[in-house]
C-alpha atoms as a PDB file:
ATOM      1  CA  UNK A   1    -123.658-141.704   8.713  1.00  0.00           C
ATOM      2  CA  UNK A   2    -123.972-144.932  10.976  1.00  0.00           C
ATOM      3  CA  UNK A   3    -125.348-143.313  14.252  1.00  0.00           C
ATOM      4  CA  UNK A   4    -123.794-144.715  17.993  1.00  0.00           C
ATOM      5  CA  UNK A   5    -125.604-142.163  19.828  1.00  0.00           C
ATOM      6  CA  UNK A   6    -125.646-142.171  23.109  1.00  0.00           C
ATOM      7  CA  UNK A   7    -123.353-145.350  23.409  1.00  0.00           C
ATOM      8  CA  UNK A   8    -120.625-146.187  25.382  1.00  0.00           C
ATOM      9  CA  UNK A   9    -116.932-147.688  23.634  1.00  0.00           C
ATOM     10  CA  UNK A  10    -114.654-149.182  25.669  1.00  0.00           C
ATOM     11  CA  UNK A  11    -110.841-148.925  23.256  1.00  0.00           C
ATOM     12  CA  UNK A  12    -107.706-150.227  24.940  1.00  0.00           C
ATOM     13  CA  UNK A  13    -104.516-149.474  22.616  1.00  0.00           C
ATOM     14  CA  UNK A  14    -106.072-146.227  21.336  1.00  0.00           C
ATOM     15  CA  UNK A  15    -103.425-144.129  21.642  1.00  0.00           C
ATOM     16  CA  UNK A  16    -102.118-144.589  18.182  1.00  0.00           C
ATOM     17  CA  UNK A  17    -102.229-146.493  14.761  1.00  0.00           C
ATOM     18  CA  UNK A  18    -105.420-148.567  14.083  1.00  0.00           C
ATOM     19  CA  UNK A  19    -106.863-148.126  17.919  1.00  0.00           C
ATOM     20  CA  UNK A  20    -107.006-144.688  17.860  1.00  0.00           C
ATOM     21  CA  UNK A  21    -109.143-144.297  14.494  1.00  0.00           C
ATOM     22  CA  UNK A  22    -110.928-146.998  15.458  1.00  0.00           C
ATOM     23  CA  UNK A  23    -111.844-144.465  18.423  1.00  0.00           C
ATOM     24  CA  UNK A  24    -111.814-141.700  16.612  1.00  0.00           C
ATOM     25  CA  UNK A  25    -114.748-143.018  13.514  1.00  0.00           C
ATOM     26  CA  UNK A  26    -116.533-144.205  16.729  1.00  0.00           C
ATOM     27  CA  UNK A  27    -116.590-141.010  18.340  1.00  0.00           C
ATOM     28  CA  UNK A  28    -117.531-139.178  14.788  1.00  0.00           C
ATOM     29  CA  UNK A  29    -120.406-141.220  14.678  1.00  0.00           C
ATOM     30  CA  UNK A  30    -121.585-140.330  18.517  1.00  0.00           C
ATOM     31  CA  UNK A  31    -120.117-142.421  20.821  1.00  0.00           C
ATOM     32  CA  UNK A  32    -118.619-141.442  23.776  1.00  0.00           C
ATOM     33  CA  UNK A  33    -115.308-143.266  23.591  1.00  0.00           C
ATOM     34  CA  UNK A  34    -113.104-144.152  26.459  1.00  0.00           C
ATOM     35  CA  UNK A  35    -109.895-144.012  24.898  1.00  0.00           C
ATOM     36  CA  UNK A  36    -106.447-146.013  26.979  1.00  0.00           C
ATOM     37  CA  UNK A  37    -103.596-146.799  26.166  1.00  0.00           C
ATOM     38  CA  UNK A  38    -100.376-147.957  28.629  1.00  0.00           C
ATOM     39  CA  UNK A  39     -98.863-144.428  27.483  1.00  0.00           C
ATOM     40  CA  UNK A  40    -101.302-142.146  28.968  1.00  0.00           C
ATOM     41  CA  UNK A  41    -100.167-139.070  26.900  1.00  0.00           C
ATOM     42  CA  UNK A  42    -100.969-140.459  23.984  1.00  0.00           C
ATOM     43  CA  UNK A  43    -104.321-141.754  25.298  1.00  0.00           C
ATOM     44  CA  UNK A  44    -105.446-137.762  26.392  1.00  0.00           C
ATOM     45  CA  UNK A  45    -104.045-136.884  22.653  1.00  0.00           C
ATOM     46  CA  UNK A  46    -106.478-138.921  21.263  1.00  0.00           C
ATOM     47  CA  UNK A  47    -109.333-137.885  23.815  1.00  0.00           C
ATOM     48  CA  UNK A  48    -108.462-134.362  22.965  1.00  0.00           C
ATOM     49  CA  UNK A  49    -108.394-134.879  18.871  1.00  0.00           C
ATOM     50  CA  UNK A  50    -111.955-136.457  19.602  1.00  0.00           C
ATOM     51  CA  UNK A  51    -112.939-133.182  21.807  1.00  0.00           C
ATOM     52  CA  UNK A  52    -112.023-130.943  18.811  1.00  0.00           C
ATOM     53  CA  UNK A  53    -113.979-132.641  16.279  1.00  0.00           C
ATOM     54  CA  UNK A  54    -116.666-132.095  18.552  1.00  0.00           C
ATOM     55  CA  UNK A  55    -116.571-135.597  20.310  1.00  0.00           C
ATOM     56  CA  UNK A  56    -117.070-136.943  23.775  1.00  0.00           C
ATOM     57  CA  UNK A  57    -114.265-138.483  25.328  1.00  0.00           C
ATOM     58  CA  UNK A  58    -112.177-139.321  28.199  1.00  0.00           C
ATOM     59  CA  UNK A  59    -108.954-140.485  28.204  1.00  0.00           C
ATOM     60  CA  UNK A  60    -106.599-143.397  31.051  1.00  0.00           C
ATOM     61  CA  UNK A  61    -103.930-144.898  31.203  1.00  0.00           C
ATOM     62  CA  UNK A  62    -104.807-148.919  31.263  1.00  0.00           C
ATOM     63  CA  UNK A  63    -101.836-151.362  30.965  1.00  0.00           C
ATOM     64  CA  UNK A  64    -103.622-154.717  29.855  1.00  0.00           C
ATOM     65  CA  UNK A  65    -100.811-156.972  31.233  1.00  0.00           C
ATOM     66  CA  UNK A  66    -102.719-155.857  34.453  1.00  0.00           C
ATOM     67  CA  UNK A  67    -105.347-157.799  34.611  1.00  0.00           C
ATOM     68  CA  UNK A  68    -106.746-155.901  37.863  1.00  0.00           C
ATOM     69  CA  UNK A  69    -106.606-152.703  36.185  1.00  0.00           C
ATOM     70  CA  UNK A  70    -108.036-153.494  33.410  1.00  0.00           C
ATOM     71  CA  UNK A  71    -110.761-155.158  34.462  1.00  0.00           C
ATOM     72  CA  UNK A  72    -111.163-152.413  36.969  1.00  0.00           C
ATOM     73  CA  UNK A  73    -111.286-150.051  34.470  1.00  0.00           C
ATOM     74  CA  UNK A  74    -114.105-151.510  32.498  1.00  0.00           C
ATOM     75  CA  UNK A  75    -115.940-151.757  34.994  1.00  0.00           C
ATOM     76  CA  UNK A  76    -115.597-148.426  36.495  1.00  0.00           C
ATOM     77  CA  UNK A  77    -116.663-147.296  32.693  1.00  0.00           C
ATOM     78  CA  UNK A  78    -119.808-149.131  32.664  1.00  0.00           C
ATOM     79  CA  UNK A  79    -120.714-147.861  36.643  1.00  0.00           C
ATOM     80  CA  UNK A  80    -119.564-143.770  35.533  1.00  0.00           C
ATOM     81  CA  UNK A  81    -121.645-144.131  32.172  1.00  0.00           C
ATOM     82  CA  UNK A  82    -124.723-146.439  33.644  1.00  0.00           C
ATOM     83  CA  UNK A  83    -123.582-148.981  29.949  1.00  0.00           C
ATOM     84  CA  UNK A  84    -120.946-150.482  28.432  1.00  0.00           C
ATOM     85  CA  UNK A  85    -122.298-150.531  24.824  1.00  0.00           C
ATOM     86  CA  UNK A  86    -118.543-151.441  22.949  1.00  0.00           C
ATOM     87  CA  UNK A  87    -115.258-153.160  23.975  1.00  0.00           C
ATOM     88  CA  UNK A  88    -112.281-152.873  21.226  1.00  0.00           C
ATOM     89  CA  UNK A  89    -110.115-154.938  22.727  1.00  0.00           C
ATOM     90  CA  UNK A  90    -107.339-154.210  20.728  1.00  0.00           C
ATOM     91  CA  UNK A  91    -103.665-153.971  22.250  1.00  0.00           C
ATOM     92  CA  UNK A  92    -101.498-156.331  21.104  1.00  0.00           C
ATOM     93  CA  UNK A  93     -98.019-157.138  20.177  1.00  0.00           C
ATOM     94  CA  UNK A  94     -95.635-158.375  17.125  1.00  0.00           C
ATOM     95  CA  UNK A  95     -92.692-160.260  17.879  1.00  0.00           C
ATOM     96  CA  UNK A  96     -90.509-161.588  14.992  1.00  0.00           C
ATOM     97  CA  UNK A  97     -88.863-165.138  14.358  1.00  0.00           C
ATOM     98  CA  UNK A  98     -89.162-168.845  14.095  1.00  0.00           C
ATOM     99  CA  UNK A  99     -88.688-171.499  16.753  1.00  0.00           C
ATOM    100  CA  UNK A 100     -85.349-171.544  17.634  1.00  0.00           C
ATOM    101  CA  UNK A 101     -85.326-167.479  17.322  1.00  0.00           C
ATOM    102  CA  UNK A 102     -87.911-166.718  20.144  1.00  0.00           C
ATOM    103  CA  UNK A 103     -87.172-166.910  23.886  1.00  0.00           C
ATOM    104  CA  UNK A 104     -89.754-168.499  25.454  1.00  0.00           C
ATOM    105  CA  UNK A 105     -90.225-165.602  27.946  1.00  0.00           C
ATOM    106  CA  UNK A 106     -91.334-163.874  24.315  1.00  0.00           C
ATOM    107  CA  UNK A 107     -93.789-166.454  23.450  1.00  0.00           C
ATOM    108  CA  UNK A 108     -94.969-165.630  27.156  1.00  0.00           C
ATOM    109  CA  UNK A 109     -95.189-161.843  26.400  1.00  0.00           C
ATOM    110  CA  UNK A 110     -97.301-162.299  23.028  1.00  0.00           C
ATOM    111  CA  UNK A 111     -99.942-164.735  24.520  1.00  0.00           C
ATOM    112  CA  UNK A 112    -100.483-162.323  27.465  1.00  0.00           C
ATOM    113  CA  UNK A 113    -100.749-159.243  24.832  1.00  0.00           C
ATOM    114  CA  UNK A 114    -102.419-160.900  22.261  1.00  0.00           C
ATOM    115  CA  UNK A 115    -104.469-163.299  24.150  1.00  0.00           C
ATOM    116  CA  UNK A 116    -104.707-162.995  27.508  1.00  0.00           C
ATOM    117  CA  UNK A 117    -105.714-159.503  27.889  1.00  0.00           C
ATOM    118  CA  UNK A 118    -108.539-159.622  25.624  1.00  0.00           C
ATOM    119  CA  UNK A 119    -110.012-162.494  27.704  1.00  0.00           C
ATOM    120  CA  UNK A 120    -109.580-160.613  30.598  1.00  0.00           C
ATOM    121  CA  UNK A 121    -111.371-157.636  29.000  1.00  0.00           C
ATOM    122  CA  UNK A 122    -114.256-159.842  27.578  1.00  0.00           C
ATOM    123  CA  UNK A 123    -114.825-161.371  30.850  1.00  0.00           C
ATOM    124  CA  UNK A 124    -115.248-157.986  32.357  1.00  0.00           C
ATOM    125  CA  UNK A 125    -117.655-156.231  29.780  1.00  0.00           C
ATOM    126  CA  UNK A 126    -119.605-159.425  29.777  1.00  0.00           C
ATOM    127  CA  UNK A 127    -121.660-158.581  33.057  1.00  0.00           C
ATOM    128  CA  UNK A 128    -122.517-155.129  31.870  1.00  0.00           C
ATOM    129  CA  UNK A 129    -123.814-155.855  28.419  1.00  0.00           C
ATOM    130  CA  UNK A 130    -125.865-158.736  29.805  1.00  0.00           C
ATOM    131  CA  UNK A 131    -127.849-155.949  32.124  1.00  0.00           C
ATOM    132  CA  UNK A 132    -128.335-154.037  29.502  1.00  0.00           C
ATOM    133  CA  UNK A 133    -129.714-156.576  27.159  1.00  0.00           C
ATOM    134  CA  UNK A 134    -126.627-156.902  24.764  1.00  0.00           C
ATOM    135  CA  UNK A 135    -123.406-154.969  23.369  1.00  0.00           C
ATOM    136  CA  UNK A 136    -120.565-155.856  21.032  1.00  0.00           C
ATOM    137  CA  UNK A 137    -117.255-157.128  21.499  1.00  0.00           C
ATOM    138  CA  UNK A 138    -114.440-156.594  18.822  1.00  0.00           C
ATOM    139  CA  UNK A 139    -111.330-158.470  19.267  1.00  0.00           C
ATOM    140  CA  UNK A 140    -108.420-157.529  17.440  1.00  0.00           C
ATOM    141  CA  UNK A 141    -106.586-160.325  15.728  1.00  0.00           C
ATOM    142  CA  UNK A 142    -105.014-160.193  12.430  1.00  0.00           C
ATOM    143  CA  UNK A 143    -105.066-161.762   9.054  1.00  0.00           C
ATOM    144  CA  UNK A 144    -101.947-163.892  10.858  1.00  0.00           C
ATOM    145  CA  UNK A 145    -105.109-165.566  12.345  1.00  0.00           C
ATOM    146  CA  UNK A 146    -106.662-167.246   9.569  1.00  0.00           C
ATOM    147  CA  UNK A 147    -102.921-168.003   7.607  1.00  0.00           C
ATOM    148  CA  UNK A 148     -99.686-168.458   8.873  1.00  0.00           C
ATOM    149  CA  UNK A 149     -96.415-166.453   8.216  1.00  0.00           C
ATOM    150  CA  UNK A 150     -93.305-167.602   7.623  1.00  0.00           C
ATOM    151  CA  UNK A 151     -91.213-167.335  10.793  1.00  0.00           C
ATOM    152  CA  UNK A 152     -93.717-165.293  12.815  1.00  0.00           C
ATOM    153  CA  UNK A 153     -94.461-168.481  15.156  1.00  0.00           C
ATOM    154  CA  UNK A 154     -95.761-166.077  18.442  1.00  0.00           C
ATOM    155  CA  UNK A 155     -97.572-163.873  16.326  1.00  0.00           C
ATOM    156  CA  UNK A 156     -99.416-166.421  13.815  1.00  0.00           C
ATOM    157  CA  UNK A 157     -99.883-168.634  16.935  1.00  0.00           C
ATOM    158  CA  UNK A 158    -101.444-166.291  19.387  1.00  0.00           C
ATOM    159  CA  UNK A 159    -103.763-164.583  16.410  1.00  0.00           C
ATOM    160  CA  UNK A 160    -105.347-167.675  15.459  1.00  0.00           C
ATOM    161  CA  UNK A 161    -105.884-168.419  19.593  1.00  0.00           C
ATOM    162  CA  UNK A 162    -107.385-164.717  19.372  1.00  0.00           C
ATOM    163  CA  UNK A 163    -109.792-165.804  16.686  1.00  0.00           C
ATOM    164  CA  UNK A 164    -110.828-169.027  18.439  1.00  0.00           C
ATOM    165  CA  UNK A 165    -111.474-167.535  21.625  1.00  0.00           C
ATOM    166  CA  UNK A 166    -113.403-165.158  20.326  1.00  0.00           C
ATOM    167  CA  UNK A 167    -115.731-167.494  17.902  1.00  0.00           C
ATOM    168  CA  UNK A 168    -115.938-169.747  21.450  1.00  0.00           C
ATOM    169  CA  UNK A 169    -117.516-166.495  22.999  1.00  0.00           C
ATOM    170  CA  UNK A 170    -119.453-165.735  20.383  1.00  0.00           C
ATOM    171  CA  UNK A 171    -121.565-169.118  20.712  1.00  0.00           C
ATOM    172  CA  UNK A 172    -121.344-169.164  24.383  1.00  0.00           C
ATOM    173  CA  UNK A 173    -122.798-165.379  24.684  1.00  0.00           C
ATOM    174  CA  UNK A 174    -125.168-165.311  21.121  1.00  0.00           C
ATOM    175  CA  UNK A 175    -128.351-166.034  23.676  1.00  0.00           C
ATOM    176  CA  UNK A 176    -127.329-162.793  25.891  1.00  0.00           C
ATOM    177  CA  UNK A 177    -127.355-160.901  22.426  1.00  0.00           C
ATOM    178  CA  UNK A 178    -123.345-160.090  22.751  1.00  0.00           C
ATOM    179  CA  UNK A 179    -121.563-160.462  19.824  1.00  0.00           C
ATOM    180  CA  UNK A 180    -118.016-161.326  19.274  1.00  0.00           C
ATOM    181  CA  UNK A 181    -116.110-160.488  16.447  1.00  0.00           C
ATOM    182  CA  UNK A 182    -112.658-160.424  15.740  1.00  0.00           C
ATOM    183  CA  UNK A 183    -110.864-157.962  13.469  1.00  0.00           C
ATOM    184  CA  UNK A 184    -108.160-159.162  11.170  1.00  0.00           C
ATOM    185  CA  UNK A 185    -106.315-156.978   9.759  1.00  0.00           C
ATOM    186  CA  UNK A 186    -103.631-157.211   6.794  1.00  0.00           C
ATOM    187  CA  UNK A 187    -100.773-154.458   6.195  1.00  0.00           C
ATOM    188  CA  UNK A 188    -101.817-151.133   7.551  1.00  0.00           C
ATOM    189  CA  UNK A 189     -98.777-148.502   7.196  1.00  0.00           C
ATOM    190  CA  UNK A 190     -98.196-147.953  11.456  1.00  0.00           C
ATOM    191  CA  UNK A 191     -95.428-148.562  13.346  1.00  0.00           C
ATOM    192  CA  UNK A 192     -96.928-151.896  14.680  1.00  0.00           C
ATOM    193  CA  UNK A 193     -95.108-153.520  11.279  1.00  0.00           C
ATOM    194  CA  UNK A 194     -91.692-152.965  13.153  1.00  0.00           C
ATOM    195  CA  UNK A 195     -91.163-156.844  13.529  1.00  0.00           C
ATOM    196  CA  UNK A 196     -92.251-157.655  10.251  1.00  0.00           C
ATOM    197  CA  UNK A 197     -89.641-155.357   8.454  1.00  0.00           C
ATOM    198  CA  UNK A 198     -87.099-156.653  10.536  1.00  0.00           C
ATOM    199  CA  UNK A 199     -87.684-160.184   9.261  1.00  0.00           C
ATOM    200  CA  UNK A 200     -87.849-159.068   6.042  1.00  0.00           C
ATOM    201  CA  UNK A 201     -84.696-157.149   6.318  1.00  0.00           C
ATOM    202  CA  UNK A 202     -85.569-153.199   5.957  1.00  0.00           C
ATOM    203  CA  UNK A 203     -88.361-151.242   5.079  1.00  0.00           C
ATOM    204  CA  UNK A 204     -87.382-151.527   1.484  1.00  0.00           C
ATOM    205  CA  UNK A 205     -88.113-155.364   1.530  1.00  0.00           C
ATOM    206  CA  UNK A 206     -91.675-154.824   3.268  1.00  0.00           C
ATOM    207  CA  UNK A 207     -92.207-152.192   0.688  1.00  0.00           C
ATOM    208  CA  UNK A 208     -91.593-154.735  -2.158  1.00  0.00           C
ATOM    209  CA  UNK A 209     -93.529-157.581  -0.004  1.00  0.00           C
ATOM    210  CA  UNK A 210     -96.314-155.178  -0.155  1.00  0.00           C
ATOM    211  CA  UNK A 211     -96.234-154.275  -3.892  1.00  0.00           C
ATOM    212  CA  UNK A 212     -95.864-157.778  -5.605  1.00  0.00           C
ATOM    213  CA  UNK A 213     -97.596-160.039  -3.003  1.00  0.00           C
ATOM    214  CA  UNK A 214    -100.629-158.435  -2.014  1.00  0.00           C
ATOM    215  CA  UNK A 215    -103.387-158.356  -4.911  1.00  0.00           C
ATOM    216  CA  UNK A 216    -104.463-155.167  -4.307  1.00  0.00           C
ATOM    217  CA  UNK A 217    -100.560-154.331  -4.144  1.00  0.00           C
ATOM    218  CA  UNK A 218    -100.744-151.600  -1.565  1.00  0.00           C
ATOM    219  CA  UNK A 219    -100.955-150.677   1.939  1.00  0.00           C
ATOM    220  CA  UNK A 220    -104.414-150.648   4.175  1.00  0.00           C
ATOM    221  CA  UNK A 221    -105.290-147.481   5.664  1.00  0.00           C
ATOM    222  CA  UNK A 222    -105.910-147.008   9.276  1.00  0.00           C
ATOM    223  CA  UNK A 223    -109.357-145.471   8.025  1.00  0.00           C
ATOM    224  CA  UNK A 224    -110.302-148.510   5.746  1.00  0.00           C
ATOM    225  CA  UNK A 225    -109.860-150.320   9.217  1.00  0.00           C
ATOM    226  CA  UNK A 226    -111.877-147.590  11.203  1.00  0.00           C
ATOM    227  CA  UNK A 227    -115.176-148.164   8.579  1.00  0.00           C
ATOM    228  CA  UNK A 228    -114.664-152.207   9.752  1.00  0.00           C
ATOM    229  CA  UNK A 229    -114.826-151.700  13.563  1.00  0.00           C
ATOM    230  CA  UNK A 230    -117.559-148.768  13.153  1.00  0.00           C
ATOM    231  CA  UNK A 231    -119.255-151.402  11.019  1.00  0.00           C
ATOM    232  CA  UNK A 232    -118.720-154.519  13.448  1.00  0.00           C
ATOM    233  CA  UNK A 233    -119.815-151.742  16.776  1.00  0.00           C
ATOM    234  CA  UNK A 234    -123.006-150.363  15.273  1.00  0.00           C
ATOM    235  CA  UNK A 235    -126.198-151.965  14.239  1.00  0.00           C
ATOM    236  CA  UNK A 236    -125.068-152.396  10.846  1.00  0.00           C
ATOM    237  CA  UNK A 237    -123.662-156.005  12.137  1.00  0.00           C
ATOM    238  CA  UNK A 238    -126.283-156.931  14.330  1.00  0.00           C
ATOM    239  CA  UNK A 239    -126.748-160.757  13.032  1.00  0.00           C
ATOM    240  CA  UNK A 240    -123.167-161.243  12.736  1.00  0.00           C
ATOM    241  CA  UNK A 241    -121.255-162.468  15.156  1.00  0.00           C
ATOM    242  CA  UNK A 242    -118.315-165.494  15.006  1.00  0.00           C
ATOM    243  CA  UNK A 243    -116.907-163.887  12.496  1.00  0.00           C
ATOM    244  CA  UNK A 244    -113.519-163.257  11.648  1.00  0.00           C
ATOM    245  CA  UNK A 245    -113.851-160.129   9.421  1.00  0.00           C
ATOM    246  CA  UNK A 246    -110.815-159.912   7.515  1.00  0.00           C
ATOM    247  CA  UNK A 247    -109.363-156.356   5.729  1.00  0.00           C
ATOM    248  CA  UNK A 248    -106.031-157.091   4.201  1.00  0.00           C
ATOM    249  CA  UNK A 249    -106.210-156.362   0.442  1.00  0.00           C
ATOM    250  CA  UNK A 250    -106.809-159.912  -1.382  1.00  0.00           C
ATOM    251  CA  UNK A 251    -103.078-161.357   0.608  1.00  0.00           C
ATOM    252  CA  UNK A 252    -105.159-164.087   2.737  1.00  0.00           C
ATOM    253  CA  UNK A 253    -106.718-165.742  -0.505  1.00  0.00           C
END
């Protein structure tokens, strides 16, 4: 098993879907994983399905629309634990439509969500990781950030801006031995796909999307994703960084 003994993970949107196994394989592997999440239930769920495998964890409540809090709470992780070894910066949002379909208030929500708020949480773990003579920074994107969707013009927009930022990080910070990486994703089976089976019109449509489009013609699995942020966390990945590392089945080629 890859070994993160003794580090520390930072996960924001870890209370469910691809954020909380992400925690979760992190935590099997030794980590002590800060999970959060803006629903702070589901945030001490995960904490407490980490405790029972045996895991250290602690669960909060961060919503990463505020900036203060989040940053705060980084912080206060790498002060409590003496390191800050692994950010996940993963929250994000999926907001359907073309053009003319998406308020611009909308637009406004996704670049906070999918942009925004992992620059805010970069900027904080970068101080930290410098002490300590490095750490690694996952960004969660999508495989909307290296293609673009038809009528998905928030989502496809803000993803590739995800994926930018982050390879702009990743050479600013490669000297400090932080690494940047974002995480692209294709379909996983969560409820995060709500807006794409409402443009496609039902779950049956998605379904067939999934079948006849993707090569692999299936879903991802949250754990297929897991084994790609343990990879990009641990020292498995430590001369890659820049990279976009995409897990989506064959549908990006």
């Amino acid at each position: 098993m890859v070994s993160l003994q003794d580090r520390v993970a930072f996960v924001t949107g870890a209370g469910s879907g691809i954020g909380r196994a992400g925690a979760l394989a992190m935590a099997r592997c030794g980590a002590h994983v800060v999970v959060t999440d803006r629903d702070e239930s589901l945030a001490r769920e995960a904490a407490e399905e980490i405790a029972t495998a045996g895991g250290m964890a602690t669960a909060q409540g961060v919503d990463v629309t505020d900036s203060a809090a989040l940053e705060a709470a980084i912080l206060q992780t790498a002060e409590q634990h003496g390191r800050l070894d692994i950010l996940h910066s993963h929250a994000g949002i999926q907001i359907e439509g073309k053009l003319e379909q998406v308020a611009p208030g909308n637009m406004d929500a996704s670049w906070n969500l999918n942009v925004r708020a992992h620059f805010v949480a970069a900027r904080a773990a970068i101080g930290p990781m410098r002490k300590q003579g490095g750490g690694s920074i996952i960004i969660t994107a999508s495989n909307s950030g290296v293609q673009y969707d038809r009528e998905m013009i928030a989502y496809a927009t803000t993803k590739h801006a995800a994926v930018a930022m982050t390879r702009q990080m990743a050479a600013d910070y490669a000297g400090d031995n932080i690494r940047f990486n974002a995480l692209c994703p294709g379909f996983i089976d969560t409820p995060f796909n709500a807006g794409f089976e409402v443009q496609m019109g039902g779950r049956a449509a998605l379904e067939s999307y999934i079948s006849d489009t993707i090569p692999m013609g299936r879903w991802g699995t949250t754990g297929e994703i897991a084994d790609a942020i343990v990879f990009l966390a641990s020292d498995m990945s430590t001369f890659v960084t820049g990279h976009a590392l995409v897990v989506d089945g064959g549908e990006c080629i």
